[in-house]
Protein backbone atom coordinates (compact mmCIF):
# COMPACT_ATOMS: atom_id res chain seq x y z
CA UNK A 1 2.04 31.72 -37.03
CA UNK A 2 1.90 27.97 -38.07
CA UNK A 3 1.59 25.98 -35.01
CA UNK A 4 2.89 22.36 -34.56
CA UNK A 5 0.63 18.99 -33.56
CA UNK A 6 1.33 16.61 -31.07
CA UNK A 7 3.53 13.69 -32.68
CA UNK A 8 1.75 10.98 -33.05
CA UNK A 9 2.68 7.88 -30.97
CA UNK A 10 4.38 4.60 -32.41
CA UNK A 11 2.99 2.56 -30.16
CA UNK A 12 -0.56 2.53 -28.44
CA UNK A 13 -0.44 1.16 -24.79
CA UNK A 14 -3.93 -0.22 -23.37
CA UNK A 15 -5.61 -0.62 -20.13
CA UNK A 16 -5.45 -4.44 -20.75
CA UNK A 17 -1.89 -4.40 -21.71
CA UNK A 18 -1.14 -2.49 -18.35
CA UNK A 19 -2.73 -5.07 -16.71
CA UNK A 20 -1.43 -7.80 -18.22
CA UNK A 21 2.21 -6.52 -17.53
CA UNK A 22 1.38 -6.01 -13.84
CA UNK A 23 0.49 -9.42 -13.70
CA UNK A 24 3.48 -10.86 -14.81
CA UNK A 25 5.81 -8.70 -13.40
CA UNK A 26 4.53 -7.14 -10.32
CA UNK A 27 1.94 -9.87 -8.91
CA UNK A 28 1.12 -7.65 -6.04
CA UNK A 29 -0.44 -5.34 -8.39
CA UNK A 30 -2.30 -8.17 -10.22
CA UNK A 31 -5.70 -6.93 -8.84
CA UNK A 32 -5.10 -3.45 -9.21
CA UNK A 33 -7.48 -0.76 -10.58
CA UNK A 34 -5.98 0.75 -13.64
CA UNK A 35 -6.97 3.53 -15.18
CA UNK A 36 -6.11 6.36 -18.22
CA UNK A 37 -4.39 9.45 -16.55
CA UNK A 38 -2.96 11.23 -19.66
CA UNK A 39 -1.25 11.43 -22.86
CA UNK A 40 1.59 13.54 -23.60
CA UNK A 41 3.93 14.15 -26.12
CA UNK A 42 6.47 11.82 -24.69
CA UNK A 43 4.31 9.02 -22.53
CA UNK A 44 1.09 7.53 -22.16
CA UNK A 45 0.20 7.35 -18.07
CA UNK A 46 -1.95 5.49 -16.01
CA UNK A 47 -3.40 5.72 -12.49
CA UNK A 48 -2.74 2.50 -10.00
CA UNK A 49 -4.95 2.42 -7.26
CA UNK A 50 -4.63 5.75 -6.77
CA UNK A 51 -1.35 5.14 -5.26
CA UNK A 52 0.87 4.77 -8.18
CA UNK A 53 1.85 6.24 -12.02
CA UNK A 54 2.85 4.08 -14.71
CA UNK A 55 4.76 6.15 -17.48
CA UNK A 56 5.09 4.05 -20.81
CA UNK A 57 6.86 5.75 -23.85
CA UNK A 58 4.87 6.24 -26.65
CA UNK A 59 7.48 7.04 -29.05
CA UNK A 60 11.48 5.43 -29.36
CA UNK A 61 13.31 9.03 -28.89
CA UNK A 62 11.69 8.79 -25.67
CA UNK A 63 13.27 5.53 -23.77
CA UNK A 64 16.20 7.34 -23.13
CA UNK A 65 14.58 10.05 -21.60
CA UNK A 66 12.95 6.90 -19.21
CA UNK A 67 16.62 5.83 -18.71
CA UNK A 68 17.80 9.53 -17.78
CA UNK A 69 14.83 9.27 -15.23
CA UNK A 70 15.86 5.80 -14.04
CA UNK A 71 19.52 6.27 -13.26
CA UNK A 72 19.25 9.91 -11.77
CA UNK A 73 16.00 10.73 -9.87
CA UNK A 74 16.12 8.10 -7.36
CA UNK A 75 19.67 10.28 -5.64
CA UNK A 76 18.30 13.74 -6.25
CA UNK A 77 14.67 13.14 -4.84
CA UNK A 78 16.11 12.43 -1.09
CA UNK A 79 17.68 16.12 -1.36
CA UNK A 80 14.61 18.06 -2.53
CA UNK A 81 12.00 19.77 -0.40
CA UNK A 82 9.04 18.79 -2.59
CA UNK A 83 8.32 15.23 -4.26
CA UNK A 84 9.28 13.64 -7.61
CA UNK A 85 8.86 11.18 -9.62
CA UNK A 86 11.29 8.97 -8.60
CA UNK A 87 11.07 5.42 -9.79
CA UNK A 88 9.92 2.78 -7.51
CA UNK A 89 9.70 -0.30 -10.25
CA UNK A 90 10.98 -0.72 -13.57
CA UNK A 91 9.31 -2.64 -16.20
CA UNK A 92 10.64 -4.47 -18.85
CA UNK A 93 8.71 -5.11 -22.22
CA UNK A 94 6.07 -7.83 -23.05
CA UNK A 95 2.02 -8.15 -23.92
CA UNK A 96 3.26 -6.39 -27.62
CA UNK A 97 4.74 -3.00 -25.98
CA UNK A 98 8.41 -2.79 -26.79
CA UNK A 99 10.17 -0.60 -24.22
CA UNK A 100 10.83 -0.19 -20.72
CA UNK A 101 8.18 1.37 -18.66
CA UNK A 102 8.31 3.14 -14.93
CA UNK A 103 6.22 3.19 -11.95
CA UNK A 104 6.22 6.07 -9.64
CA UNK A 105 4.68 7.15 -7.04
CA UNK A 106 1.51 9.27 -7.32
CA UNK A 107 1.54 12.73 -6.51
CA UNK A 108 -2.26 14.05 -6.09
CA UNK A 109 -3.44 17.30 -6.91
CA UNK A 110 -4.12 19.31 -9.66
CA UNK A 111 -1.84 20.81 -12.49
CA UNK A 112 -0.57 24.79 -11.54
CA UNK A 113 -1.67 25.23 -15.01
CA UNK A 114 -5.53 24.72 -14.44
CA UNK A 115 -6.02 24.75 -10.55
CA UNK A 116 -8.90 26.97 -9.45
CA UNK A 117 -6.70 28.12 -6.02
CA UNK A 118 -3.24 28.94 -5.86
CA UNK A 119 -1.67 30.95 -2.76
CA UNK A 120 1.19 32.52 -5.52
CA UNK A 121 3.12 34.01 -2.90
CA UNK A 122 3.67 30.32 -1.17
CA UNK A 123 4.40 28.70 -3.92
CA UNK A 124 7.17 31.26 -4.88
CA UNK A 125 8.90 30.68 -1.51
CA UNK A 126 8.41 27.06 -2.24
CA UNK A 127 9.69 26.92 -5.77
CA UNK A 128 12.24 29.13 -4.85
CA UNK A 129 13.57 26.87 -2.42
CA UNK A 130 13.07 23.80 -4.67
CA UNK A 131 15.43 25.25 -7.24
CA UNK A 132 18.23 26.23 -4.75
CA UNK A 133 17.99 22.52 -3.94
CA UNK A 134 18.11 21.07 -7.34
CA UNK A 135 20.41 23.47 -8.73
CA UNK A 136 23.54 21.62 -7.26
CA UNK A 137 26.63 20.86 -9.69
CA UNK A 138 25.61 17.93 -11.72
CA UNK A 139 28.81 15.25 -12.57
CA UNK A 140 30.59 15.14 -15.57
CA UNK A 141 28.05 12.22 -16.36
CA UNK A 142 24.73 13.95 -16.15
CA UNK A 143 22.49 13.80 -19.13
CA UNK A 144 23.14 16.15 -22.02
CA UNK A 145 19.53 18.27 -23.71
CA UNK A 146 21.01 19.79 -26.84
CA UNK A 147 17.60 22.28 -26.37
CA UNK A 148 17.92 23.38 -22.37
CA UNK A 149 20.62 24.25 -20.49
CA UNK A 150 22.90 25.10 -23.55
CA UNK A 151 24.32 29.07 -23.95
CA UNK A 152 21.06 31.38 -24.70
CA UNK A 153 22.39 32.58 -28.02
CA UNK A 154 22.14 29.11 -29.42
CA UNK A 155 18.20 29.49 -29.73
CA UNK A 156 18.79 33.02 -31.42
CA UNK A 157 17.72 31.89 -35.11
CA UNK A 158 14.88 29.60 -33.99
CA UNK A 159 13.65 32.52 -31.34
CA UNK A 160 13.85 35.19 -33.83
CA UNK A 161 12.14 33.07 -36.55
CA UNK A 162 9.27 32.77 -34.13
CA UNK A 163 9.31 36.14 -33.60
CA UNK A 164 8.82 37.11 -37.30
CA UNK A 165 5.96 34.30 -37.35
CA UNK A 166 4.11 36.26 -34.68
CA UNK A 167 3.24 39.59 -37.25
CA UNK A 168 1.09 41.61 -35.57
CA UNK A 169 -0.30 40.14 -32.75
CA UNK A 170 2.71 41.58 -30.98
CA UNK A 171 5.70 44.28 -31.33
CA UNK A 172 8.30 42.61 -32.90
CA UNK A 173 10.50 45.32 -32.37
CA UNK A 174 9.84 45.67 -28.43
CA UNK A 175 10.60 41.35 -28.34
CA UNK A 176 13.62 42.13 -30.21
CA UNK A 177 14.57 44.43 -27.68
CA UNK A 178 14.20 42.61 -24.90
CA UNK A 179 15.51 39.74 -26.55
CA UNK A 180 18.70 41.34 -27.63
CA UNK A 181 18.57 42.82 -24.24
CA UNK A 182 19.09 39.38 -22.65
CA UNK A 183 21.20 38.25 -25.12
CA UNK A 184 23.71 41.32 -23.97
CA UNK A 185 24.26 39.64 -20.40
CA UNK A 186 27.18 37.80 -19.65
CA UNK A 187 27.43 33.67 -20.02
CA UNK A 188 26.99 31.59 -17.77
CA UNK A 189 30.29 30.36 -17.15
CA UNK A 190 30.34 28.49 -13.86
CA UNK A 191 30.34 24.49 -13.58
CA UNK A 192 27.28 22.95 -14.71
CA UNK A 193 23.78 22.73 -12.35
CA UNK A 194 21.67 20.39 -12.26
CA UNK A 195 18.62 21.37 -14.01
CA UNK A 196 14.52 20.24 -14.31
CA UNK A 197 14.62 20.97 -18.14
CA UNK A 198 11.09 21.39 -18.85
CA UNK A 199 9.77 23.82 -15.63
CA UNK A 200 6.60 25.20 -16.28
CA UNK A 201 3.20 25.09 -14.47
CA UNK A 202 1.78 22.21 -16.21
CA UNK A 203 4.71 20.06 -14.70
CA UNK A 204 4.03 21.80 -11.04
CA UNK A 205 1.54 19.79 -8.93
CA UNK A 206 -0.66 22.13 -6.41
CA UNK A 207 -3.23 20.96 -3.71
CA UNK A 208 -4.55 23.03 -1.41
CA UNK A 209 -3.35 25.92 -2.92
CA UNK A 210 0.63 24.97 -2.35
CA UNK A 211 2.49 23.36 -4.01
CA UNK A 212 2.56 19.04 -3.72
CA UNK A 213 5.26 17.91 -6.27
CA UNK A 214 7.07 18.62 -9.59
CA UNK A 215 6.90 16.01 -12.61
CA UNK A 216 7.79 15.30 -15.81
CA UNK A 217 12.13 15.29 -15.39
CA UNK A 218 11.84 13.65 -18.76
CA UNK A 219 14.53 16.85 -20.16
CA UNK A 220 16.53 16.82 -16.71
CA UNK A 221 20.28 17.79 -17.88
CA UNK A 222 22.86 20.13 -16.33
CA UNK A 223 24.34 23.61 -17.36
CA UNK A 224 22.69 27.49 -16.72
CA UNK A 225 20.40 27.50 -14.01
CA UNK A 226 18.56 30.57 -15.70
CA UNK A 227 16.65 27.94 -17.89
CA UNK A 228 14.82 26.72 -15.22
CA UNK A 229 14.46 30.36 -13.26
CA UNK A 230 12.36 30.92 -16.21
CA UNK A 231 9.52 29.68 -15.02
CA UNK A 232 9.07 32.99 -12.59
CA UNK A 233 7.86 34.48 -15.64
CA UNK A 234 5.23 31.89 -16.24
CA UNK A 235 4.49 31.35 -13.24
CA UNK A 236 4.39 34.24 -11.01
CA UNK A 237 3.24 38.08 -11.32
CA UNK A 238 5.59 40.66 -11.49
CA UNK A 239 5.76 41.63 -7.90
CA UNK A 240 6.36 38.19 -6.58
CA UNK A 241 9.31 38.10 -8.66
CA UNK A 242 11.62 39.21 -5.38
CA UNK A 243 9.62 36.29 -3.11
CA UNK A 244 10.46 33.95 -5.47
CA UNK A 245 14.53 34.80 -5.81
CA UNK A 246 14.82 35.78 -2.60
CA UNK A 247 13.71 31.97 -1.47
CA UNK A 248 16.10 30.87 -4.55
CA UNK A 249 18.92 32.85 -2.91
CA UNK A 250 21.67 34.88 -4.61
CA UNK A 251 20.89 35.43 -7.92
CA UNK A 252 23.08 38.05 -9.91
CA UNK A 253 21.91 40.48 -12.72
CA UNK A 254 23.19 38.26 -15.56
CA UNK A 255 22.01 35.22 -14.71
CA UNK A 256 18.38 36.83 -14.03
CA UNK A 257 18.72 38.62 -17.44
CA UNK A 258 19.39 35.71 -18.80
CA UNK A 259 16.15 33.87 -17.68
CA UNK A 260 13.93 36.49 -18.55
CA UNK A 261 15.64 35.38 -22.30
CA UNK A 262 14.71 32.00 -21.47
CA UNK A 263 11.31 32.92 -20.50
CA UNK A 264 10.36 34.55 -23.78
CA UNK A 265 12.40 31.80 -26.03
CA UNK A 266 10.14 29.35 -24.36
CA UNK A 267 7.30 31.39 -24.41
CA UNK A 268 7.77 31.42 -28.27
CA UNK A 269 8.06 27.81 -28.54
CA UNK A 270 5.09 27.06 -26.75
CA UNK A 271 2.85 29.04 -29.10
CA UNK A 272 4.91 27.65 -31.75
CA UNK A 273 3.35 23.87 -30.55
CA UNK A 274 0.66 24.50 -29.24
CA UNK A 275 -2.19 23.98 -31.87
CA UNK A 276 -3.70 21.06 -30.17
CA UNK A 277 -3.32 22.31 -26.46
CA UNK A 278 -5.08 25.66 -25.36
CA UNK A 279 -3.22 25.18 -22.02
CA UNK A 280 0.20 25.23 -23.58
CA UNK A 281 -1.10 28.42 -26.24
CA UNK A 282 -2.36 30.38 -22.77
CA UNK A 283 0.90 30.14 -21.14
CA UNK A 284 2.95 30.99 -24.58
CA UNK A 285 0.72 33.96 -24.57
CA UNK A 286 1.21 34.64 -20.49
CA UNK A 287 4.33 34.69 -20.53
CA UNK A 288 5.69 36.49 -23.67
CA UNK A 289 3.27 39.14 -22.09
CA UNK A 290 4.40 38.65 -18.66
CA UNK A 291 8.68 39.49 -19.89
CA UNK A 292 7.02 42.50 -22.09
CA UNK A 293 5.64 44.10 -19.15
CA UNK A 294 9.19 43.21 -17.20
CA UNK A 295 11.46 46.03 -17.45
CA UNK A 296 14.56 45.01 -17.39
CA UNK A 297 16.91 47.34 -14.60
């Protein structure tokens, strides 16, 4: 299956430039220690004293994911039992970078993805109870993902192209099966929720084997909550499944059949992108597995 790099970034964003921009704008942080935290496919970040995150696009067709951040995380993070990235200062462009940039504050720990410890059962409860939070009707106004939220069978071609791509490392019959199975369930048809977007582990923040925050809100939109009741599926084994809805609350037969579907589109995709990230291929891998094993009931 061919297997898709990370875009390369139109614009580099250096230590120096960071600095530069904190003098001018933010004098406080004039002296502060700056440092490289990460590069992903959308922004470039950088440790501030170890009390802030600076998030600086690295490519156009992400400032308006910035904005979406911006306008809406700031209300939802006062009504949500864990912490966000919710901006603190905005920065405007200058010392050659282009864009708007955030700052946030930091949320330590360690990616769910890669930390040693995890107490799963706790942090079904507590993700559980972090979606029942979120998932309150967005406005008419919310931000609109054309990839998450939207009716499942609009990713039918690309998730059954994927599935072809696989050959034999799987049964394509048995993920047609379950796929169709999901596909079978009824739509969602109640007013929109809003939604994280992009909920997997590498966007959940653990420390001490709970969990400490959820990042990246750079898809946040509205529609079917069963996008982001995926992640149980990546996230969780099999028998935590009931912790984790029972903490979410009522969840019907559709809408849970429906984010198993979710689970193994986005399973696909993230083997479909994941040839520079062996993080990303291990959870692709996880949890297509993980909704194989899942019989539906």
């Amino acid at each position: 299956m061919a297997s898709i790099d990370m875009p390369a970034a139109e614009v580099e964003v250096t230590i120096d430039q960071v600095e530069a921009l904190l003098a001018d704008q933010y004098p406080e942080l004039a002296r502060a220690h700056v440092t490289d935290l990460a590069h992903g496919w959308d922004n470039i970040l950088f440790l501030i004293d170890r009390t802030w995150s600076a998030r600086f696009p690295r490519r156009q067709m992400s400032v308006g994911l910035i904005g979406n951040e911006r306008r809406w995380l700031p209300r939802l993070a006062p009504l949500l039992p864990l912490p966000i990235p919710a901006p603190i200062f905005v920065g405007e462009p200058g010392h050659g970078y282009p864009w708007p940039w955030l700052i946030t504050r930091w949320i330590p720990g360690e990616s769910a993805a890669t930390a040693p410890v995890v107490d799963r059962e706790e942090c079904a409860r507590q993700l559980g109870g972090f979606l029942f939070a979120l998932h309150r009707p967005a406005p008419a106004e919310a931000p609109r993902n054309p990839f998450r939220g939207i009716p499942l069978h609009e990713r039918d071609t690309a998730t059954r192209q994927r599935i072809s791509r696989l050959g034999d490392s799987v049964d394509p019959v048995l993920l047609g099966a379950r796929w169709a199975a999901a596909l079978s369930a009824a739509r969602f048809d109640s007013d929109p929720v809003w939604l994280h977007g992009d909920l997997h582990p590498n966007n959940l923040i653990c420390e001490g084997g709970r969990l400490a925050g959820v990042i990246d809100f750079g898809d946040i939109t509205s529609g079917d909550p069963a996008t982001d009741l995926a992640v149980a599926w990546m996230m969780f084994p099999l028998e935590l499944h009931s912790v984790f809805r029972n903490a979410y609350g009522d969840v019907d037969w559709d809408t849970w059949e429906r984010a198993r579907g979710w689970a193994l589109s986005l399973g696909l995709a993230y083997l479909a992108n994941s040839a520079d990230n062996p993080i990303m291929r291990r959870l692709g891998e996880r949890t297509i597995g993980a909704v194989l094993a899942d019989h539906p009931s």
